[in-house]
PDB file of N, CA and C in Angstrom:
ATOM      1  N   UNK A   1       0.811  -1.195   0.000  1.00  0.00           N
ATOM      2  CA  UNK A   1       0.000   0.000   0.000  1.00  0.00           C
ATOM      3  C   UNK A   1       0.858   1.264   0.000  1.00  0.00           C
ATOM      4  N   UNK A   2       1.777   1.301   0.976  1.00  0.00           N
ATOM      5  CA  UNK A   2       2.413   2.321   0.691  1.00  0.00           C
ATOM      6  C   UNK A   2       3.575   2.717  -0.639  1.00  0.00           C
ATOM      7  N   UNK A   3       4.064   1.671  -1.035  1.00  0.00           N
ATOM      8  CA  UNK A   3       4.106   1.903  -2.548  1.00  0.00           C
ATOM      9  C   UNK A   3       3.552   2.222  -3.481  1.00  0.00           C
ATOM     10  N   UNK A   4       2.026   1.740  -3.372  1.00  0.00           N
ATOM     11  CA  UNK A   4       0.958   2.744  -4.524  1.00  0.00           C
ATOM     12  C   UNK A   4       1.234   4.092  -4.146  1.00  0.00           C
ATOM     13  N   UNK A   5       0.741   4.695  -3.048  1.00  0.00           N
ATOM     14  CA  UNK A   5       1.220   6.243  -2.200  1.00  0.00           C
ATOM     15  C   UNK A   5       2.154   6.719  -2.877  1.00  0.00           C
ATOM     16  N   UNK A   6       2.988   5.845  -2.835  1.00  0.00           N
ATOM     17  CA  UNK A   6       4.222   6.786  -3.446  1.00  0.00           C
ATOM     18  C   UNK A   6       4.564   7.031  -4.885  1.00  0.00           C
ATOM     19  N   UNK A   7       3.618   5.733  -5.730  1.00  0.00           N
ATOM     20  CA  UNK A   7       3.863   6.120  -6.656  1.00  0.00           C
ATOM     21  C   UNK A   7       2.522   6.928  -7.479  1.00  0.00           C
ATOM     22  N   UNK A   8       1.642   7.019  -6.602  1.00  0.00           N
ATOM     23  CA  UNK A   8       0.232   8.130  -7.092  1.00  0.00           C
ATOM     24  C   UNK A   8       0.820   9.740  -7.020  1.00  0.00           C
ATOM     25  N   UNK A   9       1.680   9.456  -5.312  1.00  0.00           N
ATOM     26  CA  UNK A   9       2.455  11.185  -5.347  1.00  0.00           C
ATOM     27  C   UNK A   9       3.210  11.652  -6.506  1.00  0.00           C
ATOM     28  N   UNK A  10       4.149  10.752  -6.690  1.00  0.00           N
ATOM     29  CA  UNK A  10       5.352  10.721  -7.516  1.00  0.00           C
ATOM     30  C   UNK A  10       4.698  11.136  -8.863  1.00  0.00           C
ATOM     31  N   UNK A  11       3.780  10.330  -9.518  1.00  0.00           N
ATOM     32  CA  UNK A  11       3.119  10.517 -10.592  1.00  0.00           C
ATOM     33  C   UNK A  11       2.332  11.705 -10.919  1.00  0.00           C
ATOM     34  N   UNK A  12       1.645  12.455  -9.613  1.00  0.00           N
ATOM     35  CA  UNK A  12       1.026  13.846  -9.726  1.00  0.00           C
ATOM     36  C   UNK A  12       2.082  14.712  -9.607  1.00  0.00           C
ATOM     37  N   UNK A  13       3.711  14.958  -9.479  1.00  0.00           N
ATOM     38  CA  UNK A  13       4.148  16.015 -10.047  1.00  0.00           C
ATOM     39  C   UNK A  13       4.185  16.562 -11.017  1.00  0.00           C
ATOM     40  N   UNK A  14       4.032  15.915 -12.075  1.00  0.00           N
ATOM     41  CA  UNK A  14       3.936  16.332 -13.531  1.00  0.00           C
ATOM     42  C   UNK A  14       2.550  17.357 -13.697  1.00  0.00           C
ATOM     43  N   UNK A  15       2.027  17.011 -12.968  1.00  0.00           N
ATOM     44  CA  UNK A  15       0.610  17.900 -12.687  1.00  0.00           C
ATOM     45  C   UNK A  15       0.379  19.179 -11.993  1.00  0.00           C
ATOM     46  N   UNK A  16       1.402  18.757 -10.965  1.00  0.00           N
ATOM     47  CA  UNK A  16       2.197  19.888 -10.012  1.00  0.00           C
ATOM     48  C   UNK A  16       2.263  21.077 -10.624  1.00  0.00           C
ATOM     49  N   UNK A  17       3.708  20.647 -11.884  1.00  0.00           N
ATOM     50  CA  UNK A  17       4.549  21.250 -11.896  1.00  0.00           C
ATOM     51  C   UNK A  17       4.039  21.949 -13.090  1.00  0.00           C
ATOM     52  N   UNK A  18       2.879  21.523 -13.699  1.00  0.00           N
ATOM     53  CA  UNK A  18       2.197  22.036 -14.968  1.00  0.00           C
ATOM     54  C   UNK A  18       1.043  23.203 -14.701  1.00  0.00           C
ATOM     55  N   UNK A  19       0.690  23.102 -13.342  1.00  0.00           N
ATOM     56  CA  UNK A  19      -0.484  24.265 -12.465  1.00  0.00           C
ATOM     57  C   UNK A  19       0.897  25.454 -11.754  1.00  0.00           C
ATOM     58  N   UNK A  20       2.100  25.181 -11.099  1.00  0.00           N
ATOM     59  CA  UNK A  20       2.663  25.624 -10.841  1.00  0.00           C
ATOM     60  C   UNK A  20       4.549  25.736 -11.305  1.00  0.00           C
ATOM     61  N   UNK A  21       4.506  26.067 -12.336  1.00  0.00           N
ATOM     62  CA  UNK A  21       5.756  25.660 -13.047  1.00  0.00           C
ATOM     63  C   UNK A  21       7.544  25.845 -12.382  1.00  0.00           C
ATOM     64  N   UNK A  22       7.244  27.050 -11.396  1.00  0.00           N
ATOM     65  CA  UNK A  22       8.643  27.023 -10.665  1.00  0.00           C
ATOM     66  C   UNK A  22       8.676  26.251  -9.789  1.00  0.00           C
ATOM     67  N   UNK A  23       7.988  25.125  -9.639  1.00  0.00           N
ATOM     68  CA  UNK A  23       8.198  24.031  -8.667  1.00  0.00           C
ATOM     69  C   UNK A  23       8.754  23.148  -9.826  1.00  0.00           C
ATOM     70  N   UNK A  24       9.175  23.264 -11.207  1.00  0.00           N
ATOM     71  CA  UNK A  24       9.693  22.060 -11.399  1.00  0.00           C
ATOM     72  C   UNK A  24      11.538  21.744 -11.566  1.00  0.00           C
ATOM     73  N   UNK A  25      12.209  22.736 -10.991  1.00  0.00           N
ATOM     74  CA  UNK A  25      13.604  22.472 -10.963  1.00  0.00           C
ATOM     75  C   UNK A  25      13.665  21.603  -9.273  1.00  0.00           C
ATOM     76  N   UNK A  26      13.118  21.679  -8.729  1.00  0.00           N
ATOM     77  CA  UNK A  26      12.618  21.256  -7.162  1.00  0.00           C
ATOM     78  C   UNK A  26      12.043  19.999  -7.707  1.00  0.00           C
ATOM     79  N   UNK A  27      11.047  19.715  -8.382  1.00  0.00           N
ATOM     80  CA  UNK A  27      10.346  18.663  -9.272  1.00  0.00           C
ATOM     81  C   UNK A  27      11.249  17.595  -9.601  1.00  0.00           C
ATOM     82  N   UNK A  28      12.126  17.965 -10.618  1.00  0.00           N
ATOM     83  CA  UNK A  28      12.965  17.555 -11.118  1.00  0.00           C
ATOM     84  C   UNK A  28      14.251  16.960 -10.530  1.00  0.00           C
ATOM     85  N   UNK A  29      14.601  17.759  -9.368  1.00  0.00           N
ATOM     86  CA  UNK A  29      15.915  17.189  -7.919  1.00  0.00           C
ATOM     87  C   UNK A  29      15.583  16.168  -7.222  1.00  0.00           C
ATOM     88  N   UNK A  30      14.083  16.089  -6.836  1.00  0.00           N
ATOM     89  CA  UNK A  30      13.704  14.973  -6.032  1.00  0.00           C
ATOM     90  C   UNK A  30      13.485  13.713  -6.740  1.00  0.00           C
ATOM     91  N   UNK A  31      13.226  13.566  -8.111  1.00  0.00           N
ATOM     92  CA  UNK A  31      12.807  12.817  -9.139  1.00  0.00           C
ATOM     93  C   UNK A  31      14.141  11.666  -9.582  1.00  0.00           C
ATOM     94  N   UNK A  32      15.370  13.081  -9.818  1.00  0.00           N
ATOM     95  CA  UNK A  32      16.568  12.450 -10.169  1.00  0.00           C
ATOM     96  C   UNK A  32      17.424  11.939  -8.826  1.00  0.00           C
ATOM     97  N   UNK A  33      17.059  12.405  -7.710  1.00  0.00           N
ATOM     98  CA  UNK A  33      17.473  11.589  -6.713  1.00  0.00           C
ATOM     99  C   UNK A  33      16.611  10.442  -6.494  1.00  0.00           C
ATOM    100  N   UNK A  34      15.498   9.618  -6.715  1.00  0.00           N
ATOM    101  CA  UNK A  34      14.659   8.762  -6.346  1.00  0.00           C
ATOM    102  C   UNK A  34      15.168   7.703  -7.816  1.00  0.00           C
ATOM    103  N   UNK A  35      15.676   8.249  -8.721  1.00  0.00           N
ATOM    104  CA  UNK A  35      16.199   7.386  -9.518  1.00  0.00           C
ATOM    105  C   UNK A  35      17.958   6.972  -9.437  1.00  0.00           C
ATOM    106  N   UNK A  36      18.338   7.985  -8.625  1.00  0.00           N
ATOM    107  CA  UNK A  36      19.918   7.488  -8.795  1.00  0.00           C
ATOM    108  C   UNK A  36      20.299   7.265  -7.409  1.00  0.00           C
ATOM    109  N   UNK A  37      19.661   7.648  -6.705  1.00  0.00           N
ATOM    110  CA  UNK A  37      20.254   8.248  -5.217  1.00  0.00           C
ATOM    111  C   UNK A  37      19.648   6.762  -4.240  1.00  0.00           C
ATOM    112  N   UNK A  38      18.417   6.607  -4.657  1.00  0.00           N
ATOM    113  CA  UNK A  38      17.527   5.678  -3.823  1.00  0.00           C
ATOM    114  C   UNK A  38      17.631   4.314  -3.478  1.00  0.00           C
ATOM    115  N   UNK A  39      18.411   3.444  -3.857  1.00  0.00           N
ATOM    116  CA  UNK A  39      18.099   1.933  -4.084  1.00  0.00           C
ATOM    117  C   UNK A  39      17.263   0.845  -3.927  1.00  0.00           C
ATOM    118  N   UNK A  40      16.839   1.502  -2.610  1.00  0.00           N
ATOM    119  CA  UNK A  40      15.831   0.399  -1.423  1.00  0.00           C
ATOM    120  C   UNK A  40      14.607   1.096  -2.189  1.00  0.00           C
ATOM    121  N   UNK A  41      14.029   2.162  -3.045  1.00  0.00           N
ATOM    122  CA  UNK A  41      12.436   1.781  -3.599  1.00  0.00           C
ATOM    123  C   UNK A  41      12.737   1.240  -4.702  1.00  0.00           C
ATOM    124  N   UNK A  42      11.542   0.322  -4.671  1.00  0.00           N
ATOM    125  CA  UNK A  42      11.210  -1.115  -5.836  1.00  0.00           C
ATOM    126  C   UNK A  42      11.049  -0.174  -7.323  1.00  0.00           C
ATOM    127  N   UNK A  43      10.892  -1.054  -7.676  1.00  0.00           N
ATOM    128  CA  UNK A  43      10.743  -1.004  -9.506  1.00  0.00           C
ATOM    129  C   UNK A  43       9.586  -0.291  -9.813  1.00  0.00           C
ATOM    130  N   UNK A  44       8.696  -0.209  -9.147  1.00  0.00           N
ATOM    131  CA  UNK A  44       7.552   0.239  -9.091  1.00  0.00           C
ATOM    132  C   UNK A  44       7.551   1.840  -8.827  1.00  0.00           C
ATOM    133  N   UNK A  45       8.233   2.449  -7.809  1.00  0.00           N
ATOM    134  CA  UNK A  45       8.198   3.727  -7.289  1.00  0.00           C
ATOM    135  C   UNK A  45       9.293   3.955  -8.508  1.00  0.00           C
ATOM    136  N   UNK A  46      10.029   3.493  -9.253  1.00  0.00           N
ATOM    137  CA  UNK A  46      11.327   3.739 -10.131  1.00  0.00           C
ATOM    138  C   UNK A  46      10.462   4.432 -11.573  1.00  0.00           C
ATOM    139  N   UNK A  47       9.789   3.746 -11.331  1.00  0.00           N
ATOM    140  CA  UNK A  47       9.095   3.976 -13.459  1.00  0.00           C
ATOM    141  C   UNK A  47       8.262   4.874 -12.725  1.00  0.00           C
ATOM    142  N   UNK A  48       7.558   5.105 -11.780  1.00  0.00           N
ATOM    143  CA  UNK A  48       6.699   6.161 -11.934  1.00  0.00           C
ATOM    144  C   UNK A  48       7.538   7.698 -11.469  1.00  0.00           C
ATOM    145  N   UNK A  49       8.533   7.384 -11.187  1.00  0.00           N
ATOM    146  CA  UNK A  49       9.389   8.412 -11.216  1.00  0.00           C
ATOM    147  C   UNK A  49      10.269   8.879 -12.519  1.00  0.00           C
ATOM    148  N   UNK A  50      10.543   7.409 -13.458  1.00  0.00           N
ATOM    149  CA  UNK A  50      10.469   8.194 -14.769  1.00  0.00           C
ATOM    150  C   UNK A  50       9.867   8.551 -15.742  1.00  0.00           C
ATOM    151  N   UNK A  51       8.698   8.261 -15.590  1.00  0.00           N
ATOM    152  CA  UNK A  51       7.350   8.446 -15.793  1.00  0.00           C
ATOM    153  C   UNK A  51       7.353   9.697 -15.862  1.00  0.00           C
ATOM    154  N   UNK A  52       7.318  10.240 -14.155  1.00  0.00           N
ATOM    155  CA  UNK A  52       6.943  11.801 -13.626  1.00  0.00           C
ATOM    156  C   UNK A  52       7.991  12.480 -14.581  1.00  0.00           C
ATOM    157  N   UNK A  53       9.667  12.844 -14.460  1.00  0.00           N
ATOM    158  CA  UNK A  53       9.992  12.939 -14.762  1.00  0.00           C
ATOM    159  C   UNK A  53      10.401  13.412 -16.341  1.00  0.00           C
ATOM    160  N   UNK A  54       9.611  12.414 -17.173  1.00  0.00           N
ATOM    161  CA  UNK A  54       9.685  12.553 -18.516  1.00  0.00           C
ATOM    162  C   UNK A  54       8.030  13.645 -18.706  1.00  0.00           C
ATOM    163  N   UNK A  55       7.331  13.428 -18.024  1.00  0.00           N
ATOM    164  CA  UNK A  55       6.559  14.326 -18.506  1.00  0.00           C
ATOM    165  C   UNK A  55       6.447  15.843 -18.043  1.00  0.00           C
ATOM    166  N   UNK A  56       7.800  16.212 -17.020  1.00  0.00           N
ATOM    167  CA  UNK A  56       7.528  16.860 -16.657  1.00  0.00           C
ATOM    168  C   UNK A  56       8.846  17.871 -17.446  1.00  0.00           C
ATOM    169  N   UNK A  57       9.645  17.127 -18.790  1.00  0.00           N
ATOM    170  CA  UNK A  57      10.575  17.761 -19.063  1.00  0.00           C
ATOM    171  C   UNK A  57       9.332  18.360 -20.676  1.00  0.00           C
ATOM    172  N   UNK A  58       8.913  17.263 -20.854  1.00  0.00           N
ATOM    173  CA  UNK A  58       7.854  17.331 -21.622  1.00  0.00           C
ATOM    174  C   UNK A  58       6.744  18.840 -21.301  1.00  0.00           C
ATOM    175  N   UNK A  59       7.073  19.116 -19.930  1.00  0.00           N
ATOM    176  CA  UNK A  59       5.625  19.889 -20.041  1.00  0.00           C
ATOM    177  C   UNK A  59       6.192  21.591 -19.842  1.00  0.00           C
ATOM    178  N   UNK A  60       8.005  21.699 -19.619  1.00  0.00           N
ATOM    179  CA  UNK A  60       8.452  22.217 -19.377  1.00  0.00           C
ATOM    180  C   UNK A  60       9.157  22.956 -20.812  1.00  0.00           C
ATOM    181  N   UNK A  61       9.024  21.706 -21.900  1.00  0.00           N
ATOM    182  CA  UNK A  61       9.377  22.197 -23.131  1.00  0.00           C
ATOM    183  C   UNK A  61       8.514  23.008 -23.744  1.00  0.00           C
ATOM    184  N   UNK A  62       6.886  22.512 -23.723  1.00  0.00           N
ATOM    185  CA  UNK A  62       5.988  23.375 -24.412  1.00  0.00           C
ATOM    186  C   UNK A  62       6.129  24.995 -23.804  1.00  0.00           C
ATOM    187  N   UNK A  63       6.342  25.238 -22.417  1.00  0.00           N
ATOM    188  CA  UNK A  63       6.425  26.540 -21.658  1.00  0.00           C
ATOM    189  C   UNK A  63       7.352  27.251 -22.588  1.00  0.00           C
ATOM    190  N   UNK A  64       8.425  26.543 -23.316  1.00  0.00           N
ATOM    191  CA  UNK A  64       9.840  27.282 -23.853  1.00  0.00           C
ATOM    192  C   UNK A  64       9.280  27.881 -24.735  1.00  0.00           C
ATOM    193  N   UNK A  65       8.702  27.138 -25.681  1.00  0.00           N
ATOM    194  CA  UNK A  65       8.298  27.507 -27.238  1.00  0.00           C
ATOM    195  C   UNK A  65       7.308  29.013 -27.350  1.00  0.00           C
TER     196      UNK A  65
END
């Protein structure tokens, strides 16, 4: 259970960071530490962090254009 939790949170930054956009360099630190930094969360909290991640570089590109 608490792995879904974490990966429902993990997964609504992209959502976050798309209602509030200077939360995503902050977005983005906690994301790339939960993928490199973390070991002990499963495979599960991993993809929805690159999940979050990819959509949130994704949502950060349309802002550029």
């Amino acid at each position: 259970m608490i792995n879904y939790i974490r990966c429902e949170a993990i997964m609504n930054l992209a959502g976050i960071v798309e209602v509030i956009p200077h939360l995503a360099e902050r977005a983005y630190s906690v994301l790339k530490g939960l993928l490199l930094n973390k070991p002990y969360y499963n495979e599960d909290v991993k993809y929805a962090a690159a999940v979050s991640l990819i959509n949130i570089i994704n949502v950060r590109s349309f802002d550029k254009v």
